[in-house]
Protein backbone atom coordinates (compact mmCIF):
# COMPACT_ATOMS: atom_id res chain seq x y z
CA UNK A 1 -51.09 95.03 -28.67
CA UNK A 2 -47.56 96.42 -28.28
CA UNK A 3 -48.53 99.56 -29.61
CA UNK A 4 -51.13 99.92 -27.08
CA UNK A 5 -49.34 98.92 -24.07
CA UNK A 6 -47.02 101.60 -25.31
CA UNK A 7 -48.85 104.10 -25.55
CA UNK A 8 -51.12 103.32 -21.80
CA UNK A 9 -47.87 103.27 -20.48
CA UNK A 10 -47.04 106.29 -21.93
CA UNK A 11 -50.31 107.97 -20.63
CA UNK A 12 -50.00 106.39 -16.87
CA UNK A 13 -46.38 108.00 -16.71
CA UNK A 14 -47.08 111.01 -17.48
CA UNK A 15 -50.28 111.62 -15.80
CA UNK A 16 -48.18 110.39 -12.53
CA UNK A 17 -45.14 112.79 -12.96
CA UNK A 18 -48.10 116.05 -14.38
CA UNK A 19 -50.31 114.42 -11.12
CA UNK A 20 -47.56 114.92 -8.56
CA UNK A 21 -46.43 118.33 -9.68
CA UNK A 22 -49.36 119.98 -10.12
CA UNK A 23 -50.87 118.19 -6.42
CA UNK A 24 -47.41 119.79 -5.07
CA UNK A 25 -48.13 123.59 -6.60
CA UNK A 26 -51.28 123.11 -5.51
CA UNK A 27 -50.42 122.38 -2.05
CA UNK A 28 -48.13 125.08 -1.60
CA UNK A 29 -50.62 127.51 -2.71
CA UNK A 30 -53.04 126.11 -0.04
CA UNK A 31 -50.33 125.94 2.82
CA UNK A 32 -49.55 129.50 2.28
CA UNK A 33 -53.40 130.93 2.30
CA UNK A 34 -53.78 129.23 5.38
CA UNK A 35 -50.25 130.60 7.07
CA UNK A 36 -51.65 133.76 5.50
CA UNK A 37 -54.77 133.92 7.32
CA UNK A 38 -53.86 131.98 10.68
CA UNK A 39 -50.47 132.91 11.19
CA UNK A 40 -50.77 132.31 14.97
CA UNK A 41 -51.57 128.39 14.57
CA UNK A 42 -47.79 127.92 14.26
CA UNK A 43 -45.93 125.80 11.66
CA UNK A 44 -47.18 122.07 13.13
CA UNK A 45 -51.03 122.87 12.90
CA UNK A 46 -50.09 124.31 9.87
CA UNK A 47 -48.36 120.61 8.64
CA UNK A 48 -51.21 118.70 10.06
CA UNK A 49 -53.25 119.64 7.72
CA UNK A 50 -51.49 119.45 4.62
CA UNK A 51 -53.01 115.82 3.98
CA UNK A 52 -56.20 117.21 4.17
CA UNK A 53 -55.42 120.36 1.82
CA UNK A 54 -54.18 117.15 -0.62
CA UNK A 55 -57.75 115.77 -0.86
CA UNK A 56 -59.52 119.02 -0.87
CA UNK A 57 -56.93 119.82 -4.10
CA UNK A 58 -56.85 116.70 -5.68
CA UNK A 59 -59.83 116.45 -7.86
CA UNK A 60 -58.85 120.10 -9.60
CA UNK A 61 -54.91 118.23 -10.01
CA UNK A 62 -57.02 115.08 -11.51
CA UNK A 63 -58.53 117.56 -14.37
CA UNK A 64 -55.56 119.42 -15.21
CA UNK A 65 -53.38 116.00 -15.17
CA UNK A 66 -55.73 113.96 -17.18
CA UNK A 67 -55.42 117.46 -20.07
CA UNK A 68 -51.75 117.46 -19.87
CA UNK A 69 -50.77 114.02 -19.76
CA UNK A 70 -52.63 113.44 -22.77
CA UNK A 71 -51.50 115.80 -24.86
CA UNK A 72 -48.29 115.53 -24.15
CA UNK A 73 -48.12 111.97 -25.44
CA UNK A 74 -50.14 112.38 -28.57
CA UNK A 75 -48.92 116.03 -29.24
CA UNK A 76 -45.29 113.84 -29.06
CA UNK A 77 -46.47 111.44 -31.26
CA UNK A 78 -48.05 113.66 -33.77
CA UNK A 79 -44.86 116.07 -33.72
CA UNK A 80 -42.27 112.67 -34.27
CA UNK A 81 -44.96 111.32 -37.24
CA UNK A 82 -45.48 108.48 -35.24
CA UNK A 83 -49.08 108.62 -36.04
CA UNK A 84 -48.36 108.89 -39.87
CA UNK A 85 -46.25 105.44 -39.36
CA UNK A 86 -49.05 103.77 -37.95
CA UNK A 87 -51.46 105.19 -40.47
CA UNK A 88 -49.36 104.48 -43.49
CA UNK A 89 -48.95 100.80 -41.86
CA UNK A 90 -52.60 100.03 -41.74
CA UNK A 91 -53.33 100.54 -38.07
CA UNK A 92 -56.72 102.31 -37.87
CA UNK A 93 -57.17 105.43 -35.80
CA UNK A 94 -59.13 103.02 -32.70
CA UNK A 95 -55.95 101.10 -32.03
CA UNK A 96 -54.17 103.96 -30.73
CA UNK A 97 -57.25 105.99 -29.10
CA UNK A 98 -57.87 102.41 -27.31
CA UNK A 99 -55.29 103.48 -24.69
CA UNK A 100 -56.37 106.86 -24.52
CA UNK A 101 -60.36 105.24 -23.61
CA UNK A 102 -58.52 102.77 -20.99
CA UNK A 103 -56.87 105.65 -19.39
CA UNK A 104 -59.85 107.59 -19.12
CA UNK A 105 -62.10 105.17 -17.80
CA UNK A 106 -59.92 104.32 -14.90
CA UNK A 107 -59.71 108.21 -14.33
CA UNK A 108 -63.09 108.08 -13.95
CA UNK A 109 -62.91 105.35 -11.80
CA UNK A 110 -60.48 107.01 -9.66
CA UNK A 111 -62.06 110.18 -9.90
CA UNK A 112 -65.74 108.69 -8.54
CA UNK A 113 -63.53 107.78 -5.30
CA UNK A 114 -62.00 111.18 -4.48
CA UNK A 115 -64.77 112.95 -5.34
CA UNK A 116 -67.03 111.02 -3.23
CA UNK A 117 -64.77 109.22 -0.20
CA UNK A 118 -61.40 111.77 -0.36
CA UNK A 119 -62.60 115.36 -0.38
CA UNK A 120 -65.91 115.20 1.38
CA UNK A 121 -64.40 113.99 3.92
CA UNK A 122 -61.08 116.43 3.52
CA UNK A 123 -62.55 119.43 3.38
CA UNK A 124 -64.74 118.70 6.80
CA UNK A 125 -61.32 117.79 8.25
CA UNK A 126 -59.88 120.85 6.92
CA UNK A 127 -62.53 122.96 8.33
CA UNK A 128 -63.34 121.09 11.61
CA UNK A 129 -59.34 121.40 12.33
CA UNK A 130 -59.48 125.38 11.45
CA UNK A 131 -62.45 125.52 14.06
CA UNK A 132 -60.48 123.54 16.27
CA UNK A 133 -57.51 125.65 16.24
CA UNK A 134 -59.34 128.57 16.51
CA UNK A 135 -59.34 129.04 20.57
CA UNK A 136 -55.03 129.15 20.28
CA UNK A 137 -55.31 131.29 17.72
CA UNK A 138 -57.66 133.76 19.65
CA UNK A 139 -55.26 133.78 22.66
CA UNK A 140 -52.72 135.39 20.61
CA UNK A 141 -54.38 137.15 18.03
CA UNK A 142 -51.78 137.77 14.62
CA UNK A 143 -50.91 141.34 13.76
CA UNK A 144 -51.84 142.87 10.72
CA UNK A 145 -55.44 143.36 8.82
CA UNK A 146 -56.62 140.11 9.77
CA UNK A 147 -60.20 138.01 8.87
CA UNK A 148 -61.20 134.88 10.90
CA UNK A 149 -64.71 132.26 10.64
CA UNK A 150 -65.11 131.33 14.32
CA UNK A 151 -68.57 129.35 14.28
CA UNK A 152 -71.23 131.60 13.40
CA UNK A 153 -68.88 134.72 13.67
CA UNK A 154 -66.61 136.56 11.92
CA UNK A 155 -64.12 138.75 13.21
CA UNK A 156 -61.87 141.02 10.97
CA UNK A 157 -59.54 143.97 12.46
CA UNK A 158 -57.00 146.46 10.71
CA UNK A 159 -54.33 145.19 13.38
CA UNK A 160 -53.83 144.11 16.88
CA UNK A 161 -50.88 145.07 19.38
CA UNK A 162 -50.45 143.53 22.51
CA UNK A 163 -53.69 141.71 22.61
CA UNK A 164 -55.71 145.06 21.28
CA UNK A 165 -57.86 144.92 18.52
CA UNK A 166 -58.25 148.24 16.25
CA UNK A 167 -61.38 148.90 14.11
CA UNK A 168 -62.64 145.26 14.90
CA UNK A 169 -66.11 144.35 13.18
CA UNK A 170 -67.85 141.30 14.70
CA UNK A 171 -70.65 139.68 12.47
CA UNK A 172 -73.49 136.98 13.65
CA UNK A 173 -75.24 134.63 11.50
CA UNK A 174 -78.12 132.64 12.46
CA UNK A 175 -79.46 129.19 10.55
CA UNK A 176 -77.86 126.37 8.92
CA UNK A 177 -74.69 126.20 6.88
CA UNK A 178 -75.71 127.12 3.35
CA UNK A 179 -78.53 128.91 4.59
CA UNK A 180 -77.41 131.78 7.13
CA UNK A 181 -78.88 134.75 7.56
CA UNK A 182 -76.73 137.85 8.97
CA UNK A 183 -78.27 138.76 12.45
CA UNK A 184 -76.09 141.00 14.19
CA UNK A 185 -73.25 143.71 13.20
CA UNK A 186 -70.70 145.27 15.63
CA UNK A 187 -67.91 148.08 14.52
CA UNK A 188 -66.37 149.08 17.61
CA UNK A 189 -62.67 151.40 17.63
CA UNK A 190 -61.04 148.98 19.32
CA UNK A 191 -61.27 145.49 20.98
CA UNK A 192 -59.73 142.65 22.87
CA UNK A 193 -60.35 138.45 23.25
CA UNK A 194 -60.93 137.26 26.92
CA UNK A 195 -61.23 134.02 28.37
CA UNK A 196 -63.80 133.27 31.38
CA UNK A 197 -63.91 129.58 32.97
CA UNK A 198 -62.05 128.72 29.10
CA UNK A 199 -64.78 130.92 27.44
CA UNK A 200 -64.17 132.92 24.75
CA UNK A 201 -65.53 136.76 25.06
CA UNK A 202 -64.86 139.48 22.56
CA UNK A 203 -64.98 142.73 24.35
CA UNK A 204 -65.38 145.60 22.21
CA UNK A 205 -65.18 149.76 22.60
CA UNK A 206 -68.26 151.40 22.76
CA UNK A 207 -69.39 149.78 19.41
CA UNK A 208 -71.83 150.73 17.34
CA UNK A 209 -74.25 147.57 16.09
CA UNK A 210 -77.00 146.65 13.45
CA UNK A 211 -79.32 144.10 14.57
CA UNK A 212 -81.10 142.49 11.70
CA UNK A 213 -84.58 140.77 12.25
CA UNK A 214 -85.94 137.57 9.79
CA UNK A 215 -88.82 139.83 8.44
CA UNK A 216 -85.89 142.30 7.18
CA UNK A 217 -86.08 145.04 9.47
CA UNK A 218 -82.62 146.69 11.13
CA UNK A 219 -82.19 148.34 14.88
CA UNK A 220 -79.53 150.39 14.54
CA UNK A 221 -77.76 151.54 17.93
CA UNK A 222 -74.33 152.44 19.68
CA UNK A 223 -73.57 151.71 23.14
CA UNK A 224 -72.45 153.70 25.38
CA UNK A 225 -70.04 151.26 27.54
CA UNK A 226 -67.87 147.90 26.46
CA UNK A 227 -70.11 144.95 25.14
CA UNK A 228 -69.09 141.35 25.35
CA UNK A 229 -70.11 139.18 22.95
CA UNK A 230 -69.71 135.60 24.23
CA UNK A 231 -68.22 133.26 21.21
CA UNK A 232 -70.39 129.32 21.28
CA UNK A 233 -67.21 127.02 21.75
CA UNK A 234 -69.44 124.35 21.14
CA UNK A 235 -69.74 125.31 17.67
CA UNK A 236 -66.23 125.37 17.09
CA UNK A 237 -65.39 121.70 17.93
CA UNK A 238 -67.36 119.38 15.19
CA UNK A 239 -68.63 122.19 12.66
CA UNK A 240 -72.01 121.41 10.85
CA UNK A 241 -71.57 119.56 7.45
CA UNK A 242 -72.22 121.86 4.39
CA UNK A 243 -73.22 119.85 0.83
CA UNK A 244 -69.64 119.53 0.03
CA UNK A 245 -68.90 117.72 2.73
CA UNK A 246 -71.61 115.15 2.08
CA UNK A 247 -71.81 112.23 0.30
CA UNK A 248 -74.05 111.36 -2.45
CA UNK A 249 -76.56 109.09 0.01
CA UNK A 250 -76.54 112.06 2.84
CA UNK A 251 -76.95 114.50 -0.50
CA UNK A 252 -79.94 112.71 -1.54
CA UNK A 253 -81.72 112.69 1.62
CA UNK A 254 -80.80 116.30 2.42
CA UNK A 255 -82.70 116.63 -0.77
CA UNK A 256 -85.64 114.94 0.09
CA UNK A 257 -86.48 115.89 3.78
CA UNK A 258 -85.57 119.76 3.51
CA UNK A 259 -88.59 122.11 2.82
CA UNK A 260 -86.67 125.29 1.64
CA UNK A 261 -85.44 125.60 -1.69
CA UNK A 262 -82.90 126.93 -1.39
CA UNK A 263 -81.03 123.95 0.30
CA UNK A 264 -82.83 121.46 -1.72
CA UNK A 265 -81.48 122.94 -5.08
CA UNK A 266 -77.55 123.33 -3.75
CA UNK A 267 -77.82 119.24 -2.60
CA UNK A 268 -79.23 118.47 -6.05
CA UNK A 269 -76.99 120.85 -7.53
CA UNK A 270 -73.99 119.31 -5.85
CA UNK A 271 -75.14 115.58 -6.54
CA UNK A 272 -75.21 116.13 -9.92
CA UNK A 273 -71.93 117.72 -10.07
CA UNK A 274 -69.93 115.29 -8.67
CA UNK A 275 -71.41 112.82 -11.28
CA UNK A 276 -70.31 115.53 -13.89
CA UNK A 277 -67.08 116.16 -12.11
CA UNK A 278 -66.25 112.52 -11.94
CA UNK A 279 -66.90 111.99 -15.95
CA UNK A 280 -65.00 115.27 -16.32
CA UNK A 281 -61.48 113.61 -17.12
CA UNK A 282 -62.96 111.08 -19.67
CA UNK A 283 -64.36 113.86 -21.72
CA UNK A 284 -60.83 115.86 -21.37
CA UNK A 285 -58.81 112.79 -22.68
CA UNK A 286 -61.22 112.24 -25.54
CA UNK A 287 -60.78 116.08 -26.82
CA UNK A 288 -57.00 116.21 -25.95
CA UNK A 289 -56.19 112.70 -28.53
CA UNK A 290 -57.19 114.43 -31.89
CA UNK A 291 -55.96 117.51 -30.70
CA UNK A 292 -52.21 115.83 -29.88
CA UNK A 293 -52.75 114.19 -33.33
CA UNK A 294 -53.37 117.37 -35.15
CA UNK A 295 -49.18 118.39 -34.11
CA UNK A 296 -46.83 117.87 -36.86
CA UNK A 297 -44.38 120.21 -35.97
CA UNK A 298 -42.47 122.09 -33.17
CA UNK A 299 -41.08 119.91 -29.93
CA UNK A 300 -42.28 117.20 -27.96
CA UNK A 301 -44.19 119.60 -25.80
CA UNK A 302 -45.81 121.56 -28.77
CA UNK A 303 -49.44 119.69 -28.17
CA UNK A 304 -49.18 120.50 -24.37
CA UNK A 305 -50.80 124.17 -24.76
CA UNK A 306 -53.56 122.15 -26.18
CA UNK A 307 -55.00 121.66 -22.84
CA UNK A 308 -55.13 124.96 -21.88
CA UNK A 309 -58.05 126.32 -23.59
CA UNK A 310 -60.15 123.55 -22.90
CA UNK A 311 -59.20 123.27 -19.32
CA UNK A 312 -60.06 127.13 -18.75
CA UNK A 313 -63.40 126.53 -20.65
CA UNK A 314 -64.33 124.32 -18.34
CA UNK A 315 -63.54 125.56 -14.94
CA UNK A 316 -65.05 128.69 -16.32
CA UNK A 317 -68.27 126.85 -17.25
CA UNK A 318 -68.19 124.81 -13.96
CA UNK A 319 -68.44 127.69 -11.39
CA UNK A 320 -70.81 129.46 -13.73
CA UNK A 321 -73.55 127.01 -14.30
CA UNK A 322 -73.20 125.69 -10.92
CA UNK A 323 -73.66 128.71 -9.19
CA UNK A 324 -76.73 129.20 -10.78
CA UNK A 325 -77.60 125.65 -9.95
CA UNK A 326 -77.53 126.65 -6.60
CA UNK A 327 -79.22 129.90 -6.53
CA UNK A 328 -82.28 127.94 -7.84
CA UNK A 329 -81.85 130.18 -11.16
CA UNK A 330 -81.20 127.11 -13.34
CA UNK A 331 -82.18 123.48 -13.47
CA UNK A 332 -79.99 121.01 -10.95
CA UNK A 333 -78.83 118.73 -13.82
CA UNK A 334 -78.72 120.99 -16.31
CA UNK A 335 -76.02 123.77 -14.49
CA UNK A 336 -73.68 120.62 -13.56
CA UNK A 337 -73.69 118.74 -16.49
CA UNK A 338 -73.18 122.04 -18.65
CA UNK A 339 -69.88 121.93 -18.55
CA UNK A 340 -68.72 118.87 -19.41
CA UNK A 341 -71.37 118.97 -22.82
CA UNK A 342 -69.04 122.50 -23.73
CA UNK A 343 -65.71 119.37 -23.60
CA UNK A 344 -68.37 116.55 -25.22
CA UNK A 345 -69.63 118.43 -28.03
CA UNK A 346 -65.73 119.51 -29.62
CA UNK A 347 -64.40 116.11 -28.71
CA UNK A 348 -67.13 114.22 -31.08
CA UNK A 349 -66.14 116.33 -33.46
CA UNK A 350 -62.74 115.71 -33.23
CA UNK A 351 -62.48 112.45 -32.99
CA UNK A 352 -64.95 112.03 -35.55
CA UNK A 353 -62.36 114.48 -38.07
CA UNK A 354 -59.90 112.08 -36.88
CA UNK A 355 -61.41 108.65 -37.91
CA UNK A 356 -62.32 110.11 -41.33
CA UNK A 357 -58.21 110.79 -42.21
């Protein structure tokens, strides 16, 4: 019992300290995309929504955590001989995975919160405060080659100076989130952002636009004066709720009550990853033990590469499979669970290899 309170203590240390500093990289990486690509929301918007860029992060910090943290207790063990000790004293091979199947269950349990209460509900945050932070940023408009998502536009330009767009391409899309269609193009020379009665107007230069009908066919035309294309506001204030910003009860009855296809296999698709997701860091720990134990030499961190191959495997397998899940080209359950039977099917096999020393 000593042994095992050891070695979960061992496992909930490290997973905090690997947690923290991998959450922190993480967050970093997303502050700076966002400063990146709304520089004009200034450095307190920017703040504001580092709690929500947390959530949206966390459950890709949870993975790589639950990898690291492992191996880098039984890659410490194995490299000290501690699990030769135990071995040579009798203590069978479940005594000290016990800890490891503790620690992974309460990831799980963990996990089934985030990925269900946490980041739904982050990453509509995160994108509702965007939207909302949109109209400041289009009364100063950032120099540079710039790319905004203002409701159902998007507006890109080479650079702007003194309020004046150059080379600014405005694009409409029509239909839900997840389902859009493109329905109007506009490439004008140059353009500008005006405000009537608090309205948001981009006015561009003689612009040449694409209109684009359901049935397929394009209208091609260029204009001959300034057009101004009025932007919804009301679209930027509470933003429509994609799949990923669901939760598993508003998932399933998406599911059920849609008529195309294609939205009916991304809710599926999603439901069933976030089950997969959530089981995810069980399946890690299992394949990281027996390969910790299978270090015998080198320094304490000599098992911690361990957890890079199959940590690349699976976000590699995850994307893949699930993008086909949602494109309707593969099975629902099939494309999420993929991945995690690529981290099932090595750690039986490990930790069968291990029982049999």
């Amino acid at each position: 019992m000593i042994l095992q309170r050891y070695i979960f203590r061992e496992l909930v240390v490290s997973f905090l300290l690997s947690f923290m500093a991998i959450l922190a990289v993480c967050l970093v990486g997303a502050m700076f995309q966002i400063f990146r690509n709304f520089a004009g929301l200034g450095l307190e918007a920017i703040l504001r929504m580092a709690p929500l860029a947390a959530g949206y992060v966390a459950p890709w910090a949870l993975l790589v955590a639950s990898a690291t943290a492992t191996t880098l207790v039984y890659g410490r063990l194995g490299a000290e001989n501690e699990i030769d000790a135990m071995r040579m004293n009798g203590v069978h091979a479940g005594r000290f995975l016990a800890p490891a199947v503790l620690f992974g269950l309460l990831l799980v349990l963990g996990g089934w919160w985030i990925h269900e209460h946490a980041t739904p509900a982050a990453r509509y945050e995160r994108s509702a405060s965007l939207k909302e932070s949109t109209i400041d940023l289009l009364r100063a408009l950032p120099r540079g080659n710039k790319a905004f998502e203002i409701g159902r536009f998007e507006l890109s330009y080479t650079d702007c100076r003194d309020g004046r767009m150059e080379r600014p391409a405005l694009l409409r899309h029509e239909g839900t989130k997840g389902d859009r269609r493109l329905a109007m193009e506009y490439y004008a020379p140059e353009g500008r952002v005006v405000f009537e009665e608090g309205r948001p107007l981009v006015v561009l230069v003689k612009p040449r636009y694409t209109q684009h009908d359901p049935d397929g066919t394009e209208h091609r035309m260029r204009a001959e004066s300034d057009v101004r294309v009025p932007i919804e506001v009301q679209d930027l204030a509470r933003p429509e709720k994609g799949a990923d910003d669901m939760r598993v009860d508003d998932l399933w009855r998406l599911a059920h009550s849609t008529q195309r296809a294609s939205i009916r296999a991304r809710a599926l698709t999603t439901i069933h990853a976030r089950y997969a997701q959530t089981a995810a860091p069980l399946l890690l720990v299992l394949l990281s033990v027996p390969m910790g134990t299978f270090v015998r030499r080198g320094s304490r961190l000599a098992g911690l590469g361990a957890a890079v191959p199959p940590l690349l495997a699976y976000f590699v397998a995850f994307f893949a499979f699930k993008g086909m899940g949602e494109k309707g080209r593969l099975d629902p359950a099939l494309a999420a669970w993929a991945a995690d039977a690529i981290l099932a099917v090595p750690a039986a096999l490990f930790l069968r290899g291990m029982y049999r020393r």
